[in-house]
C-alpha atoms as a PDB file:
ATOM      1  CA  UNK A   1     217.205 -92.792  71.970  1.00  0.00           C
ATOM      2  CA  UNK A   2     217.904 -91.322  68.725  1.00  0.00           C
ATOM      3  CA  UNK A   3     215.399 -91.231  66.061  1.00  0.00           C
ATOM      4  CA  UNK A   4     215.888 -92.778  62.153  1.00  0.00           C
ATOM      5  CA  UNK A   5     217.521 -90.710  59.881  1.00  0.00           C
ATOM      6  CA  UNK A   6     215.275 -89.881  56.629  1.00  0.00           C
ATOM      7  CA  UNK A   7     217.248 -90.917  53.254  1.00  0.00           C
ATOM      8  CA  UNK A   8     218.979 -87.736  51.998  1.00  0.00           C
ATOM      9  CA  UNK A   9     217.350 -86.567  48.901  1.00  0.00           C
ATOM     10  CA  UNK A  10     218.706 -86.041  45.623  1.00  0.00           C
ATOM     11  CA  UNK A  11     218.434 -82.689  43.952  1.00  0.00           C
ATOM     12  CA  UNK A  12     217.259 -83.441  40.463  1.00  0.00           C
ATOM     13  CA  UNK A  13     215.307 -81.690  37.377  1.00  0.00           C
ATOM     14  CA  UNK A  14     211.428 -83.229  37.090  1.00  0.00           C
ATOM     15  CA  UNK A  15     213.096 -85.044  33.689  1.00  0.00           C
ATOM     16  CA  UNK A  16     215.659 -86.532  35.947  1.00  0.00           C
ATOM     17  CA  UNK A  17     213.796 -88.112  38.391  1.00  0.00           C
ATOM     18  CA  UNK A  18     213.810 -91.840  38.596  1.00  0.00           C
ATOM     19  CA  UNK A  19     211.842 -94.755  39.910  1.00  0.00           C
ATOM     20  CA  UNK A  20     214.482 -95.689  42.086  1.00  0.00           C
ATOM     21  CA  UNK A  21     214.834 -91.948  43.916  1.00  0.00           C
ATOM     22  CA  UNK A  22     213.144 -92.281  46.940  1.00  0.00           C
ATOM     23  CA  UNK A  23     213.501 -88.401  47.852  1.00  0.00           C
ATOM     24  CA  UNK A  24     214.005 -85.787  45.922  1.00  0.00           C
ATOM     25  CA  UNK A  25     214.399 -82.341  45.974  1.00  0.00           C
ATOM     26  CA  UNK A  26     213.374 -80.098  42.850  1.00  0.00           C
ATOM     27  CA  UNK A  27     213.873 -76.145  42.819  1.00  0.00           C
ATOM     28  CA  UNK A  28     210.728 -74.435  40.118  1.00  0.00           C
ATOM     29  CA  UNK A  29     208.550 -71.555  39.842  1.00  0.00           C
ATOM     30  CA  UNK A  30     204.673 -72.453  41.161  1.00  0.00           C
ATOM     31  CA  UNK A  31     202.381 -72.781  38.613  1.00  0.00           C
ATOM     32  CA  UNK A  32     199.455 -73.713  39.736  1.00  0.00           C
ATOM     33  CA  UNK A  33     198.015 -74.565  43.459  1.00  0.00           C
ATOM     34  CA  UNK A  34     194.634 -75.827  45.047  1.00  0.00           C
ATOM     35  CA  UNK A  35     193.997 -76.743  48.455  1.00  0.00           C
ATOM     36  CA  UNK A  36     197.147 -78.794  49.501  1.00  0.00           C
ATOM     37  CA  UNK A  37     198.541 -79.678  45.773  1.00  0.00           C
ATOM     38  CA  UNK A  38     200.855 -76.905  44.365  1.00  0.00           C
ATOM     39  CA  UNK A  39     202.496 -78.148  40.613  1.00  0.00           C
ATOM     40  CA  UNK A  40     205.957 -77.158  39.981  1.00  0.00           C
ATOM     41  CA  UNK A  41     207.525 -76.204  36.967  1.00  0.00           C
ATOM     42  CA  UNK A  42     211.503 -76.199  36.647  1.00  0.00           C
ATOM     43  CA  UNK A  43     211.841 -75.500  33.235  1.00  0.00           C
ATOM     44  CA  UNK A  44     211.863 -79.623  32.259  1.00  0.00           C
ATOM     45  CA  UNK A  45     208.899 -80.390  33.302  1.00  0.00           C
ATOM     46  CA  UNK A  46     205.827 -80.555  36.056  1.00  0.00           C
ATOM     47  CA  UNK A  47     205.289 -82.155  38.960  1.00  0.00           C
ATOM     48  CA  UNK A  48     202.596 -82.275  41.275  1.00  0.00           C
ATOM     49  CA  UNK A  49     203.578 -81.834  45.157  1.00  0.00           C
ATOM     50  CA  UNK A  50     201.254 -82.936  47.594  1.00  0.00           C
ATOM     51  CA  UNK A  51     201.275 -81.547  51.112  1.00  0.00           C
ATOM     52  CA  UNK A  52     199.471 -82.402  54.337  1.00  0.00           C
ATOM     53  CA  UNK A  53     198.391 -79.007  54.970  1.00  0.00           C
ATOM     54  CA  UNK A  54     198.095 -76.208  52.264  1.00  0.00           C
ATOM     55  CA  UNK A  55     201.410 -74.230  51.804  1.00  0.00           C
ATOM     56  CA  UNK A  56     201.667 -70.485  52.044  1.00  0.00           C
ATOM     57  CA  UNK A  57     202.640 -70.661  48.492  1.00  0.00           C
ATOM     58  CA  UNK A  58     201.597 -67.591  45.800  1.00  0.00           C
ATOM     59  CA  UNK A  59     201.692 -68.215  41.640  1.00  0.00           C
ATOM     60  CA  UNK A  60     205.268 -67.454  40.138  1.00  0.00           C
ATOM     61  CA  UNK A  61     206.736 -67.846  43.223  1.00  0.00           C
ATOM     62  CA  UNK A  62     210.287 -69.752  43.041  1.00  0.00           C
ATOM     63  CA  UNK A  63     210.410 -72.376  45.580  1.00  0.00           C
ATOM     64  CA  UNK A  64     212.761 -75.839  46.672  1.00  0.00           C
ATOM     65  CA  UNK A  65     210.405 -78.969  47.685  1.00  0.00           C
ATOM     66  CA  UNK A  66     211.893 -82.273  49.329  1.00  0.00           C
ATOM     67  CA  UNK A  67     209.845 -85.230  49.518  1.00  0.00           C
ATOM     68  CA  UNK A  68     208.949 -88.317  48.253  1.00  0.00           C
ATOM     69  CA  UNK A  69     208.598 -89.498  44.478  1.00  0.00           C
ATOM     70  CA  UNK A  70     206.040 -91.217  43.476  1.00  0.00           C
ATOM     71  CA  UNK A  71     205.438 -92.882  40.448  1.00  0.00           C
ATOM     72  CA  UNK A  72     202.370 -91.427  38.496  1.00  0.00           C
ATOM     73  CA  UNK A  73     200.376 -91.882  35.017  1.00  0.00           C
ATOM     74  CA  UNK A  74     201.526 -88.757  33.525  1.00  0.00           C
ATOM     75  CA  UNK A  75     204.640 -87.847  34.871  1.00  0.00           C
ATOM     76  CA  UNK A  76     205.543 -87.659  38.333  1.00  0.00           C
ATOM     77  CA  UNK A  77     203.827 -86.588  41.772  1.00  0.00           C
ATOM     78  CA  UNK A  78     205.696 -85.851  44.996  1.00  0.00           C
ATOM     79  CA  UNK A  79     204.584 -86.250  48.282  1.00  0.00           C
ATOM     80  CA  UNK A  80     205.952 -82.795  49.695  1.00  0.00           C
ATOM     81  CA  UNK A  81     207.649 -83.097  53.327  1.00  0.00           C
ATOM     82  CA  UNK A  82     209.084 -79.357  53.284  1.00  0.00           C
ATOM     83  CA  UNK A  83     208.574 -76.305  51.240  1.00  0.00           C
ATOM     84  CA  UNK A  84     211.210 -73.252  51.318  1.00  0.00           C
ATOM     85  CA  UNK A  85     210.919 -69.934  49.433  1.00  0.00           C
ATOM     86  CA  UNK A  86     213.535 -69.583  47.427  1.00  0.00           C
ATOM     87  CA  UNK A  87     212.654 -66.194  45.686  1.00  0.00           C
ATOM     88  CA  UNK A  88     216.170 -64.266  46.502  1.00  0.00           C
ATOM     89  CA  UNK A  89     218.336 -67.455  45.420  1.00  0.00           C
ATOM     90  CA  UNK A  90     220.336 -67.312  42.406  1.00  0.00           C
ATOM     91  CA  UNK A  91     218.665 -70.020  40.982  1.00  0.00           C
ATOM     92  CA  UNK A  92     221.309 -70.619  37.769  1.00  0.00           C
ATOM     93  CA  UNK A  93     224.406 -70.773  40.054  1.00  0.00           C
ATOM     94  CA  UNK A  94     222.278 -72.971  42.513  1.00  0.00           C
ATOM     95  CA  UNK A  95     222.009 -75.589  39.372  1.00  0.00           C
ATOM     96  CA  UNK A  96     225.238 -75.078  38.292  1.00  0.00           C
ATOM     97  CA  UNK A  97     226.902 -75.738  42.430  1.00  0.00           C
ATOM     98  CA  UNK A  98     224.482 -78.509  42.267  1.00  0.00           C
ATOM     99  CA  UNK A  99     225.775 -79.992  39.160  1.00  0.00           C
ATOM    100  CA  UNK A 100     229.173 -79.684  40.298  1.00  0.00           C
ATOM    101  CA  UNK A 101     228.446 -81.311  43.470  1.00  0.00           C
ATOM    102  CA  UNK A 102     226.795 -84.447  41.479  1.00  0.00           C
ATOM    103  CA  UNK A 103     229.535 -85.211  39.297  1.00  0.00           C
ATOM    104  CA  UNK A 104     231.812 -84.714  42.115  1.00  0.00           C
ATOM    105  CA  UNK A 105     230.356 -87.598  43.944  1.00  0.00           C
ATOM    106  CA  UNK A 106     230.393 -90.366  40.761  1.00  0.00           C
ATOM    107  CA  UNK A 107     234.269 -89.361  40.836  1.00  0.00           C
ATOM    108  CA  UNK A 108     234.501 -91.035  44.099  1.00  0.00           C
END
């Protein structure tokens, strides 16, 4: 028996996220962490990531986060299903591929 597939999430910037994204998936530098919360900052704004267990995560470390958006007071929270280093990655051409890759998909 197979199990259910999780909605793909959307890569987005924190200003792009909206109430109707039920995943997302932000790339930022962290800015701040305690316990299991880590806040992410891509440049548009912060959001707050919320894990289970407490990340292996280090300030001004560049990182990707999928998970869940969740509508908050000030701004947006995320309830963080996986965490990947992304320190080596070329972050601008990342954005850019990603961009591409959006706009290719309202074309069809």
């Amino acid at each position: 028996m197979s199990s259910p597939q999780r909605i793909p999430a959307k890569e987005r910037l924190v200003t792009d996220i909206k109430p109707e994204d039920t995943r997302v998936g932000i790339v930022g530098t962290v800015v701040d962490f305690k316990g299991s919360t880590v806040v992410v900052d891509d440049g548009t704004g912060k959001a707050e990531v919320s894990f289970e267990e407490p990340p292996a995560v280090r300030a001004g470390q560049i990182v990707r986060v999928f998970g869940r958006a969740m509508p908050a007071d000030a701004g947006v929270t995320i309830q963080g299903e996986i965490l990947q280093d992304f320190s080596d990655a070329d972050t601008e051409s990342y954005r850019k591929v990603s961009r591409m890759w959006e706009s290719s998909l309202k074309e069809i």
